[in-house]
PDB file of N, CA and C in Angstrom:
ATOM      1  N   UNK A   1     -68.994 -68.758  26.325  1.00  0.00           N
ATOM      2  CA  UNK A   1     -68.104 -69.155  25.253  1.00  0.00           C
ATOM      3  C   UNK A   1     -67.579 -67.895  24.569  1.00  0.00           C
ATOM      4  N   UNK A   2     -65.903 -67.663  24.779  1.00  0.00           N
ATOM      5  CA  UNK A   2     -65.956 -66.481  23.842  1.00  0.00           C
ATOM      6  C   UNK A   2     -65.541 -67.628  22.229  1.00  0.00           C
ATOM      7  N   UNK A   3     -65.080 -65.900  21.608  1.00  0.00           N
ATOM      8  CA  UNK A   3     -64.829 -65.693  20.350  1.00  0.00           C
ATOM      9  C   UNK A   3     -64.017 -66.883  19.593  1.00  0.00           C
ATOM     10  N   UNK A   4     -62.874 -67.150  20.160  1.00  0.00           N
ATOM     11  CA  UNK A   4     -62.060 -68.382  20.048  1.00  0.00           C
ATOM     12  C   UNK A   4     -62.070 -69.472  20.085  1.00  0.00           C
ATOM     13  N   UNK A   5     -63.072 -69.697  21.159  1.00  0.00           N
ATOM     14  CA  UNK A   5     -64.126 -70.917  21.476  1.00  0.00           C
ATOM     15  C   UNK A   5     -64.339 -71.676  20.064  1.00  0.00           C
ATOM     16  N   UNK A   6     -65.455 -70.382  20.124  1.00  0.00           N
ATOM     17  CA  UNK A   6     -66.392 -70.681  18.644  1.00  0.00           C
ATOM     18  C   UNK A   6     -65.986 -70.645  17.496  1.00  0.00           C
ATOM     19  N   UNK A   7     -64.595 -70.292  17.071  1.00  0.00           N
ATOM     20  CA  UNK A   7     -63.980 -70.286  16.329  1.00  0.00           C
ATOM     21  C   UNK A   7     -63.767 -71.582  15.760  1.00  0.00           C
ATOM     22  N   UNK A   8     -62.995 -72.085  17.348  1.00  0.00           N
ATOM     23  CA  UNK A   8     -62.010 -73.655  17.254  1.00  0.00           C
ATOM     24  C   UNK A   8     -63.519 -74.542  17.007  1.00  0.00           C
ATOM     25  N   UNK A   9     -64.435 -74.800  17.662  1.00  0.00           N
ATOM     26  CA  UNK A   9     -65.702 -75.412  17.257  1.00  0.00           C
ATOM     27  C   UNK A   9     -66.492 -75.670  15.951  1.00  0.00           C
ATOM     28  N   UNK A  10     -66.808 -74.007  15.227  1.00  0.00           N
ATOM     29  CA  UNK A  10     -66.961 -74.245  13.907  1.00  0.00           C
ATOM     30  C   UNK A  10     -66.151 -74.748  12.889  1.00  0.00           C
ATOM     31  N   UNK A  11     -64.966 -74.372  13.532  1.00  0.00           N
ATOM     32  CA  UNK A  11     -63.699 -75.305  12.393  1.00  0.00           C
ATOM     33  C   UNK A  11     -63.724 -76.640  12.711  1.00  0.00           C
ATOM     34  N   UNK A  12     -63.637 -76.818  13.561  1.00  0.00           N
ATOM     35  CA  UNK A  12     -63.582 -78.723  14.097  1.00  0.00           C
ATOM     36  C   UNK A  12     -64.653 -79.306  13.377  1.00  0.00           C
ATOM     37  N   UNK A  13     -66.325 -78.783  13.488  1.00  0.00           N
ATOM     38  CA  UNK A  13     -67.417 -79.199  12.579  1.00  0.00           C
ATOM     39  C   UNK A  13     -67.049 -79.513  11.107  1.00  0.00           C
ATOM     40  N   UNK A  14     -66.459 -78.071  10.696  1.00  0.00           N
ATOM     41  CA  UNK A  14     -65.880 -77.695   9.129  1.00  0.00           C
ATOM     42  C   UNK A  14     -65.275 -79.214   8.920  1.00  0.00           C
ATOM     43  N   UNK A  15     -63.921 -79.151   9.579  1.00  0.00           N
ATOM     44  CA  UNK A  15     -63.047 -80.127   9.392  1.00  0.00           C
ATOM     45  C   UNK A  15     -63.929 -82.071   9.577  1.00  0.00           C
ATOM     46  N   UNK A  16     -64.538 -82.087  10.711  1.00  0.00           N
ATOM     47  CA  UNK A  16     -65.018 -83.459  10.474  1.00  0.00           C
ATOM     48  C   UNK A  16     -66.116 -83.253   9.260  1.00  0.00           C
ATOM     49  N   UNK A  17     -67.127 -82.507   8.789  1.00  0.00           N
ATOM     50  CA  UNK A  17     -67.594 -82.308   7.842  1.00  0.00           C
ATOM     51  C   UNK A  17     -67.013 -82.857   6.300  1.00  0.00           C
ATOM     52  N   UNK A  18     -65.830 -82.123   6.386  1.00  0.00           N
ATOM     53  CA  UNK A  18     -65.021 -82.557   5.407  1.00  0.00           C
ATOM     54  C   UNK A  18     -64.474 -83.420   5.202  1.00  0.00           C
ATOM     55  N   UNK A  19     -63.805 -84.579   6.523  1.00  0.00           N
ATOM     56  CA  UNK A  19     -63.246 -85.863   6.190  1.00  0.00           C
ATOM     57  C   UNK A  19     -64.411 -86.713   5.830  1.00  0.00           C
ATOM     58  N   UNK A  20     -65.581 -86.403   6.134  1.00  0.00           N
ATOM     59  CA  UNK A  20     -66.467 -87.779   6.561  1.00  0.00           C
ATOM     60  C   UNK A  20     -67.179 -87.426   4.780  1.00  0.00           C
ATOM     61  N   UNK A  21     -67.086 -86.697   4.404  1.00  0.00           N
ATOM     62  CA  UNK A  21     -67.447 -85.917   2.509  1.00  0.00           C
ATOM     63  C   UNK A  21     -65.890 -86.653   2.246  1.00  0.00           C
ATOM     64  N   UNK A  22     -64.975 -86.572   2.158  1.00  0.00           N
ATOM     65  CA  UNK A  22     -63.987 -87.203   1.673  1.00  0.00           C
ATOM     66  C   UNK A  22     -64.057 -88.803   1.693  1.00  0.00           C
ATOM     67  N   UNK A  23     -64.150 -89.263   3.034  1.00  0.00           N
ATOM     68  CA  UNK A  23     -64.023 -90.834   3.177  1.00  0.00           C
ATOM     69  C   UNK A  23     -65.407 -91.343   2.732  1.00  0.00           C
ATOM     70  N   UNK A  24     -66.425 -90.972   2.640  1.00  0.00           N
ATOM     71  CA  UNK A  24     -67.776 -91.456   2.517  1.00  0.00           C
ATOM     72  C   UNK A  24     -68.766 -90.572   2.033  1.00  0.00           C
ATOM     73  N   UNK A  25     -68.189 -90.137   0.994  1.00  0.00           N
ATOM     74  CA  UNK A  25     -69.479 -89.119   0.121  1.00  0.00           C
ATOM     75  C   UNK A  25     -70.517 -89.935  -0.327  1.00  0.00           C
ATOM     76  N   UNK A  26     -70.579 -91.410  -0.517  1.00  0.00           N
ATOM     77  CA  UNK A  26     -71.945 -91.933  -0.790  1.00  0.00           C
ATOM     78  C   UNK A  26     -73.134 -91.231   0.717  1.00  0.00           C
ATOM     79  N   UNK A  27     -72.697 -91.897   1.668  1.00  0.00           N
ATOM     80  CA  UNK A  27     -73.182 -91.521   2.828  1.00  0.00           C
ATOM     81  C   UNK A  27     -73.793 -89.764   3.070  1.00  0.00           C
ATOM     82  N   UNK A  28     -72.800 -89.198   2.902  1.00  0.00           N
ATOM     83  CA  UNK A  28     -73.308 -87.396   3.028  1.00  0.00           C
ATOM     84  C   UNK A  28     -74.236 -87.688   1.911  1.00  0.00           C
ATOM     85  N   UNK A  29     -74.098 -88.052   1.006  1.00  0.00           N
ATOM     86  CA  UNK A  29     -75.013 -87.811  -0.632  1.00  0.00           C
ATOM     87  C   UNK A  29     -76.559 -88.187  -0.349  1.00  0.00           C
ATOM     88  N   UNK A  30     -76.331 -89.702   0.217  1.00  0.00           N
ATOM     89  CA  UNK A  30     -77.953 -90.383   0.495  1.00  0.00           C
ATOM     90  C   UNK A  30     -78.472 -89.327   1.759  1.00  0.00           C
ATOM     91  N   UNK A  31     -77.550 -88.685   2.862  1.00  0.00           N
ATOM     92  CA  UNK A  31     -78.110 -87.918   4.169  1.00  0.00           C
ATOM     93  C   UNK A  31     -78.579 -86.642   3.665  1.00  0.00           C
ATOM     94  N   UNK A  32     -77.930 -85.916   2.321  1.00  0.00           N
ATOM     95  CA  UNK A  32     -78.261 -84.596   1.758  1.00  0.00           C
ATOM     96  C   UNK A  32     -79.440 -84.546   0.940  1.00  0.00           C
ATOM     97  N   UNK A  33     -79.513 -85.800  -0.473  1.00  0.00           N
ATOM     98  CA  UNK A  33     -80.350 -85.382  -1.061  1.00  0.00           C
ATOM     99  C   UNK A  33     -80.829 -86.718  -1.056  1.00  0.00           C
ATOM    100  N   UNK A  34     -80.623 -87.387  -0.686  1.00  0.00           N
ATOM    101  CA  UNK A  34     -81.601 -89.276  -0.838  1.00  0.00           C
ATOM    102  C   UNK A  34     -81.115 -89.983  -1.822  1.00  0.00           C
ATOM    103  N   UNK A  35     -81.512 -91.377  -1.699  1.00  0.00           N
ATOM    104  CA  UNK A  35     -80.537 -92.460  -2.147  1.00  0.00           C
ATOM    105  C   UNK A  35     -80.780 -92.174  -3.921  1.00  0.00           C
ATOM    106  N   UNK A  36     -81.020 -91.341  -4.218  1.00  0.00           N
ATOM    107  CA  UNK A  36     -80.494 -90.987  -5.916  1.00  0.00           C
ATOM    108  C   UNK A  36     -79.432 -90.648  -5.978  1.00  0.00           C
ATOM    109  N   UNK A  37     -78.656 -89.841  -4.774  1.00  0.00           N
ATOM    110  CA  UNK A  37     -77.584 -89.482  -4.962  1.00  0.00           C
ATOM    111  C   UNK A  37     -75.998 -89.998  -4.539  1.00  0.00           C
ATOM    112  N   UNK A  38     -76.158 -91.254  -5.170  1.00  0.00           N
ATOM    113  CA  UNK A  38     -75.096 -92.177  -5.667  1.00  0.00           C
ATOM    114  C   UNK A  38     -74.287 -91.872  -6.138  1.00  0.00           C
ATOM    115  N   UNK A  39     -74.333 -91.169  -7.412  1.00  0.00           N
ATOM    116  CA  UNK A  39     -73.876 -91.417  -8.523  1.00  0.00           C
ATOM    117  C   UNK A  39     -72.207 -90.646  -8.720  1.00  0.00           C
ATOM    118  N   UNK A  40     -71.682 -91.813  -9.446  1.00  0.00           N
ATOM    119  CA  UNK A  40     -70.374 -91.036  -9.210  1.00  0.00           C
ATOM    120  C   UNK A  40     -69.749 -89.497  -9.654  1.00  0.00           C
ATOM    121  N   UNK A  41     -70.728 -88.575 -10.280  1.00  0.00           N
ATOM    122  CA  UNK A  41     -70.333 -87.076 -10.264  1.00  0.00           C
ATOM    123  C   UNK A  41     -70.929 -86.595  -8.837  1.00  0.00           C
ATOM    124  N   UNK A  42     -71.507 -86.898  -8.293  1.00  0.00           N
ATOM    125  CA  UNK A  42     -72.482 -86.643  -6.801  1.00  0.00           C
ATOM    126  C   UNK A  42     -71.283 -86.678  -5.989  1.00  0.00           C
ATOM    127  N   UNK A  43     -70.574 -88.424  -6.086  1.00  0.00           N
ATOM    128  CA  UNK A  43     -69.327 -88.431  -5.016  1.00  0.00           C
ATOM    129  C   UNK A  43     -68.288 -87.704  -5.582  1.00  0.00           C
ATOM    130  N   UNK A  44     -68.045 -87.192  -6.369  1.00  0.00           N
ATOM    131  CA  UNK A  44     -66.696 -86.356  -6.675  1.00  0.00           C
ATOM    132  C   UNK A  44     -67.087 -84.999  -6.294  1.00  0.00           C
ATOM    133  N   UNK A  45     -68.534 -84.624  -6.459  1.00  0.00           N
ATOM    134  CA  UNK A  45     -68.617 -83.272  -5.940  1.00  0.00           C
ATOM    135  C   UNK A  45     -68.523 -83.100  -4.343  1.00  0.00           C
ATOM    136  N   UNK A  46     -68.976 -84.192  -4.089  1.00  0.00           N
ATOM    137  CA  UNK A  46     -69.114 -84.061  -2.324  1.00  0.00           C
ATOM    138  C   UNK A  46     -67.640 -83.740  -2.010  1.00  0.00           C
ATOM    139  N   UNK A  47     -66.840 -84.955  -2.747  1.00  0.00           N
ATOM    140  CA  UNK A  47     -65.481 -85.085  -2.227  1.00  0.00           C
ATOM    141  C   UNK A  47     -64.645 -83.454  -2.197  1.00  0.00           C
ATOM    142  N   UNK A  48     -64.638 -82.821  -3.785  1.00  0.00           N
ATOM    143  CA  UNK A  48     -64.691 -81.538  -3.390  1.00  0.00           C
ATOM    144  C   UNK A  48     -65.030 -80.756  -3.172  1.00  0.00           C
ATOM    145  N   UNK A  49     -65.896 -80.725  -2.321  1.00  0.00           N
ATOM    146  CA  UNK A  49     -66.569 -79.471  -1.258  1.00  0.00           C
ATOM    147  C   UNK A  49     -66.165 -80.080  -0.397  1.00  0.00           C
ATOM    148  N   UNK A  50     -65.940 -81.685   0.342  1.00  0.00           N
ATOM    149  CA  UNK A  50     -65.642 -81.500   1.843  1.00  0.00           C
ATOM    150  C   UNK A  50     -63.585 -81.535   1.503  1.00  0.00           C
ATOM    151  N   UNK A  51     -63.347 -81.282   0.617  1.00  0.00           N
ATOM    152  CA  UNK A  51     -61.365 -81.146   0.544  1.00  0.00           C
ATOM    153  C   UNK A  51     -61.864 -79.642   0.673  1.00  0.00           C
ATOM    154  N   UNK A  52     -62.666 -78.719   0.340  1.00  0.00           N
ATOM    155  CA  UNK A  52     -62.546 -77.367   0.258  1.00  0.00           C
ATOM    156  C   UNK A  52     -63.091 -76.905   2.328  1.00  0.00           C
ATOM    157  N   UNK A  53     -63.984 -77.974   2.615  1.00  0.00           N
ATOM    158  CA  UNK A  53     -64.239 -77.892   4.064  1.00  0.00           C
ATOM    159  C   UNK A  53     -63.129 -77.866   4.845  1.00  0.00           C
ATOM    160  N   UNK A  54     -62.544 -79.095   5.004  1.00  0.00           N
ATOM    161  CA  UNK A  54     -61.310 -78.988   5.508  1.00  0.00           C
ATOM    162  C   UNK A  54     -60.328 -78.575   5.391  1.00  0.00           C
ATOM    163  N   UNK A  55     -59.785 -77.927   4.171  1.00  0.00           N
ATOM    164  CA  UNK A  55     -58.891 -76.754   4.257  1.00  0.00           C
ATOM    165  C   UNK A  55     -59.394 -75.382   4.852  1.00  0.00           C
ATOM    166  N   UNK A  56     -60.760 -75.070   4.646  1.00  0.00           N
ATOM    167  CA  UNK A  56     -60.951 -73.868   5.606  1.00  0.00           C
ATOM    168  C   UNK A  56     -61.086 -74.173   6.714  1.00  0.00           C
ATOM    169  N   UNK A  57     -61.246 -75.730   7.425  1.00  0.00           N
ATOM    170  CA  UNK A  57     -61.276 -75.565   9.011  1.00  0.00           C
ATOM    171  C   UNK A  57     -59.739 -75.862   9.392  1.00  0.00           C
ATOM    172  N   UNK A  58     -59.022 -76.316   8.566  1.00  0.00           N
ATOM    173  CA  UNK A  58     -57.488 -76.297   8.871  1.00  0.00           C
ATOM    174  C   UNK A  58     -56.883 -75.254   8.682  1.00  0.00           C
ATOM    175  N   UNK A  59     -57.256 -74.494   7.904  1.00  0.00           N
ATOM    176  CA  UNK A  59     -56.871 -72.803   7.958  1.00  0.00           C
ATOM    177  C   UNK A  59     -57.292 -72.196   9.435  1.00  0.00           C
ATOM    178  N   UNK A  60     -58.521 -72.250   9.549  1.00  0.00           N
ATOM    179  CA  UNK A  60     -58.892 -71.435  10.818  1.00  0.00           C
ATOM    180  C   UNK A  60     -57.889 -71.758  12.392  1.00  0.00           C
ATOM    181  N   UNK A  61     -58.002 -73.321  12.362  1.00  0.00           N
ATOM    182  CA  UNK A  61     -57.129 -73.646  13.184  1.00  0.00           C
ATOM    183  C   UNK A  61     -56.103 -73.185  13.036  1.00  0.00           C
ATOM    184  N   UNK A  62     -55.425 -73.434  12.078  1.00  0.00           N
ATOM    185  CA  UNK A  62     -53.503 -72.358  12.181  1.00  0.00           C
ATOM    186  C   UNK A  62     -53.591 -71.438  12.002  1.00  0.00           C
ATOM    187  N   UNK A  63     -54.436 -70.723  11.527  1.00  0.00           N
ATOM    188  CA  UNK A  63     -54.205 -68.953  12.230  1.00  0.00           C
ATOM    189  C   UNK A  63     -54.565 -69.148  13.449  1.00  0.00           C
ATOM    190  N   UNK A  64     -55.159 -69.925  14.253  1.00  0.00           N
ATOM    191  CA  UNK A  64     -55.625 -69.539  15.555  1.00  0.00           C
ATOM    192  C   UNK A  64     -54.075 -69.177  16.179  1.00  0.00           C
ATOM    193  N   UNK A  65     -53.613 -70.492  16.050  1.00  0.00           N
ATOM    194  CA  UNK A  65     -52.245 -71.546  16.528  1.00  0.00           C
ATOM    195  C   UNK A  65     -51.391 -70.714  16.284  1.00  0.00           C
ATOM    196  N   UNK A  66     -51.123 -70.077  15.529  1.00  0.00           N
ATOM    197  CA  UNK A  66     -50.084 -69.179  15.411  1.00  0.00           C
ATOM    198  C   UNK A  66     -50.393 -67.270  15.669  1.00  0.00           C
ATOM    199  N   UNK A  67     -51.838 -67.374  16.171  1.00  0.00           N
ATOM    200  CA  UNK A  67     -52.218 -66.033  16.647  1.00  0.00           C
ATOM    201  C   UNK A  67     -52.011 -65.046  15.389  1.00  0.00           C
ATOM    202  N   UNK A  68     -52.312 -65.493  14.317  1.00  0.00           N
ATOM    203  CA  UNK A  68     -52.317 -65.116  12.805  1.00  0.00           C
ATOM    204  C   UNK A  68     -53.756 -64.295  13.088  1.00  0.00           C
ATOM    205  N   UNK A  69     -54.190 -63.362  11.966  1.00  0.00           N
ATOM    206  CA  UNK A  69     -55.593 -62.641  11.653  1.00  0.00           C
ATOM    207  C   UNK A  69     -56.584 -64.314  11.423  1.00  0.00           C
ATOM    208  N   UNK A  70     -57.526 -64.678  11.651  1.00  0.00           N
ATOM    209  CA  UNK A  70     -58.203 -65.296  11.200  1.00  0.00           C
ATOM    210  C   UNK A  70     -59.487 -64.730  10.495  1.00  0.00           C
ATOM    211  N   UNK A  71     -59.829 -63.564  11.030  1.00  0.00           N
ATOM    212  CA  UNK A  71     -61.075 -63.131   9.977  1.00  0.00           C
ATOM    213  C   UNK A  71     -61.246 -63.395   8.376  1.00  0.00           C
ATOM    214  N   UNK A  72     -60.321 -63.067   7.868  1.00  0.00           N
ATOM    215  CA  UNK A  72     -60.163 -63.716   6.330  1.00  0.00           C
ATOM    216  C   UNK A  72     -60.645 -65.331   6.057  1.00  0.00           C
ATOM    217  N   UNK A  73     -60.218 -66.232   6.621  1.00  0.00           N
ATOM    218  CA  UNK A  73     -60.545 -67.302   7.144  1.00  0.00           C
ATOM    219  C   UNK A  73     -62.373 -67.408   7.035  1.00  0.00           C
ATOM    220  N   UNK A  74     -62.772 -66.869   8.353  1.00  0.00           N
ATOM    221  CA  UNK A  74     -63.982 -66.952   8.892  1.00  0.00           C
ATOM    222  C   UNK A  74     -64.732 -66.456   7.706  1.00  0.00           C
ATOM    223  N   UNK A  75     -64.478 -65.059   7.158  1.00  0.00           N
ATOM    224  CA  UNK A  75     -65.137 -64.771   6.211  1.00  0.00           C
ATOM    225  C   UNK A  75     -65.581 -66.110   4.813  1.00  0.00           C
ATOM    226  N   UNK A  76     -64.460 -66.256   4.873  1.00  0.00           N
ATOM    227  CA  UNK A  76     -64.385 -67.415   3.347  1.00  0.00           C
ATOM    228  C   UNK A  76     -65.287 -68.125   3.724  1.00  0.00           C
ATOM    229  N   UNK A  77     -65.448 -68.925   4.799  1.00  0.00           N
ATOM    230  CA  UNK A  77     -66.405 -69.761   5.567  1.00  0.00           C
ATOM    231  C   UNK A  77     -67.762 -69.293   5.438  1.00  0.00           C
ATOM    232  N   UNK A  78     -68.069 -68.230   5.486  1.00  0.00           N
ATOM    233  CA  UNK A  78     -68.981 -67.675   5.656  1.00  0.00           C
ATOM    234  C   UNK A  78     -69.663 -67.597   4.136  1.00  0.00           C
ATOM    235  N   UNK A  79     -68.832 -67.256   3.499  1.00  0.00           N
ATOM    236  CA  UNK A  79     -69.585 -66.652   1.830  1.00  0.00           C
ATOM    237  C   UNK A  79     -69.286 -68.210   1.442  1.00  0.00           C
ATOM    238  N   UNK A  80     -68.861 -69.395   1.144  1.00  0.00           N
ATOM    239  CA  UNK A  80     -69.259 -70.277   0.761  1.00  0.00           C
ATOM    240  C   UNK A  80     -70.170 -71.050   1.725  1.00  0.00           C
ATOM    241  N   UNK A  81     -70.806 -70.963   2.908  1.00  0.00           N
ATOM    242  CA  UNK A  81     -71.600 -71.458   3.372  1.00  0.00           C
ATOM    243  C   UNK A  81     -73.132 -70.738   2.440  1.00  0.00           C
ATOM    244  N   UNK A  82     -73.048 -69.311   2.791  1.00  0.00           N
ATOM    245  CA  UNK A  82     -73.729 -69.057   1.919  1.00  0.00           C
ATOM    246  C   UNK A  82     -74.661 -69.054   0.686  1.00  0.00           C
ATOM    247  N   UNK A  83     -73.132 -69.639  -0.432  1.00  0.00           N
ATOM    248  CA  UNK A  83     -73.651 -69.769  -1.727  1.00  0.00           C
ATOM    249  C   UNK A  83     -73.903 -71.190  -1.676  1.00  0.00           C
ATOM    250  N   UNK A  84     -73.775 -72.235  -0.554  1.00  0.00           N
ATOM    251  CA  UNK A  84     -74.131 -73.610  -0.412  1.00  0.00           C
ATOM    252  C   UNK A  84     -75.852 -73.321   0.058  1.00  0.00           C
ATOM    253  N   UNK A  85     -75.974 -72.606   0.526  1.00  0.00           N
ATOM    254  CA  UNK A  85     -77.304 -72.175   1.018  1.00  0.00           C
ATOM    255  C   UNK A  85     -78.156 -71.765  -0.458  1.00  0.00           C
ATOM    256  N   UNK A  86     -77.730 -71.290  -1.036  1.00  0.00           N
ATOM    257  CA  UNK A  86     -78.557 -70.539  -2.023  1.00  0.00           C
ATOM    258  C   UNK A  86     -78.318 -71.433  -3.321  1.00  0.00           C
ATOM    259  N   UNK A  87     -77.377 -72.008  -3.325  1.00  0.00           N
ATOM    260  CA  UNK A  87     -77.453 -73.126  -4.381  1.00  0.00           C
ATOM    261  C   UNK A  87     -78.306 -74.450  -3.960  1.00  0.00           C
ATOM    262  N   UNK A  88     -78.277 -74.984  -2.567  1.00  0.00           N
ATOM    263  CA  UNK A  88     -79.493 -75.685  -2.262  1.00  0.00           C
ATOM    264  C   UNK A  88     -80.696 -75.184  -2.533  1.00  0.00           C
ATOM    265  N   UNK A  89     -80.840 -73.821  -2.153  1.00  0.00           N
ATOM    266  CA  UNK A  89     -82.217 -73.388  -2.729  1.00  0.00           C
ATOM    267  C   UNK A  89     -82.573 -73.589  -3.847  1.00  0.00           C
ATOM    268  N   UNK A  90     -82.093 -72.896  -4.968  1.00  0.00           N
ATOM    269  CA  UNK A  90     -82.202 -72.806  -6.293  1.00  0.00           C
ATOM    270  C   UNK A  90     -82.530 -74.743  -6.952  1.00  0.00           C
ATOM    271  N   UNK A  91     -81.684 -75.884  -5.908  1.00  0.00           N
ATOM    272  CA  UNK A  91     -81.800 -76.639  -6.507  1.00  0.00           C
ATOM    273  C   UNK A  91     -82.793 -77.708  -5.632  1.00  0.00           C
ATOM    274  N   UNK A  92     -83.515 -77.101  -4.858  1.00  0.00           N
ATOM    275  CA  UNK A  92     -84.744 -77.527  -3.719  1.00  0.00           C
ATOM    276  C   UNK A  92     -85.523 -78.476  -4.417  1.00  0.00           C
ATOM    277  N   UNK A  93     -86.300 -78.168  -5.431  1.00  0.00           N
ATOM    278  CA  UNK A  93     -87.168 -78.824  -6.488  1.00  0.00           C
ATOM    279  C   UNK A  93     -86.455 -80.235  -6.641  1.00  0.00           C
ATOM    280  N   UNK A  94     -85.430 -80.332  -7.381  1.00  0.00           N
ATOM    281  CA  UNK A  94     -84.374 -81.879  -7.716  1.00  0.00           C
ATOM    282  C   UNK A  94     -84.426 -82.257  -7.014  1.00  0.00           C
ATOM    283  N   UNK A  95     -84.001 -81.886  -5.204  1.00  0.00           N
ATOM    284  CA  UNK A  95     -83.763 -82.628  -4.352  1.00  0.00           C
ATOM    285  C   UNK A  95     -84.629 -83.809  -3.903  1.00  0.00           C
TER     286      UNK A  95
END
């Protein structure tokens, strides 16, 4: 698999990630943190983080598509995966 591959792959994840947080954030909410997390600030947050998912996997895709730089892209992906990582941590205990 090269580089491009894995590119178009992690974005496709990104992107269904993000519709299925858009159309059904109850669902991601009860699969993330368990059926406490109902509640309607829970689904508005899901909703925006997966509108912020799918604009970075729809970004990645059209720079691909148009043979644009995508690293900028990938990066962004990267440092909010990140601080999703370390903000789950920090909030491990609640969960």
């Amino acid at each position: 698999m090269d580089a491009r591959d894995l590119a178009v792959g992690l974005a496709g994840a990104r992107i269904a990630i993000g519709v299925v947080s858009l159309v059904a954030p109850g669902l991601v909410g009860r699969a993330m943190m368990g059926p406490d997390a109902d509640s309607g600030g829970t689904r508005l947050l899901l909703r925006v983080v997966g509108a912020r998912d799918l604009a970075l996997g729809i970004g990645v895709l059209a720079a691909l598509d148009r043979n644009a730089p995508v690293q900028g892209w990938l990066r962004a992906s990267a440092v909010v995966d990140g601080l999703d990582a370390a903000g789950s941590l920090l909030a491990r205990h609640h969960l």
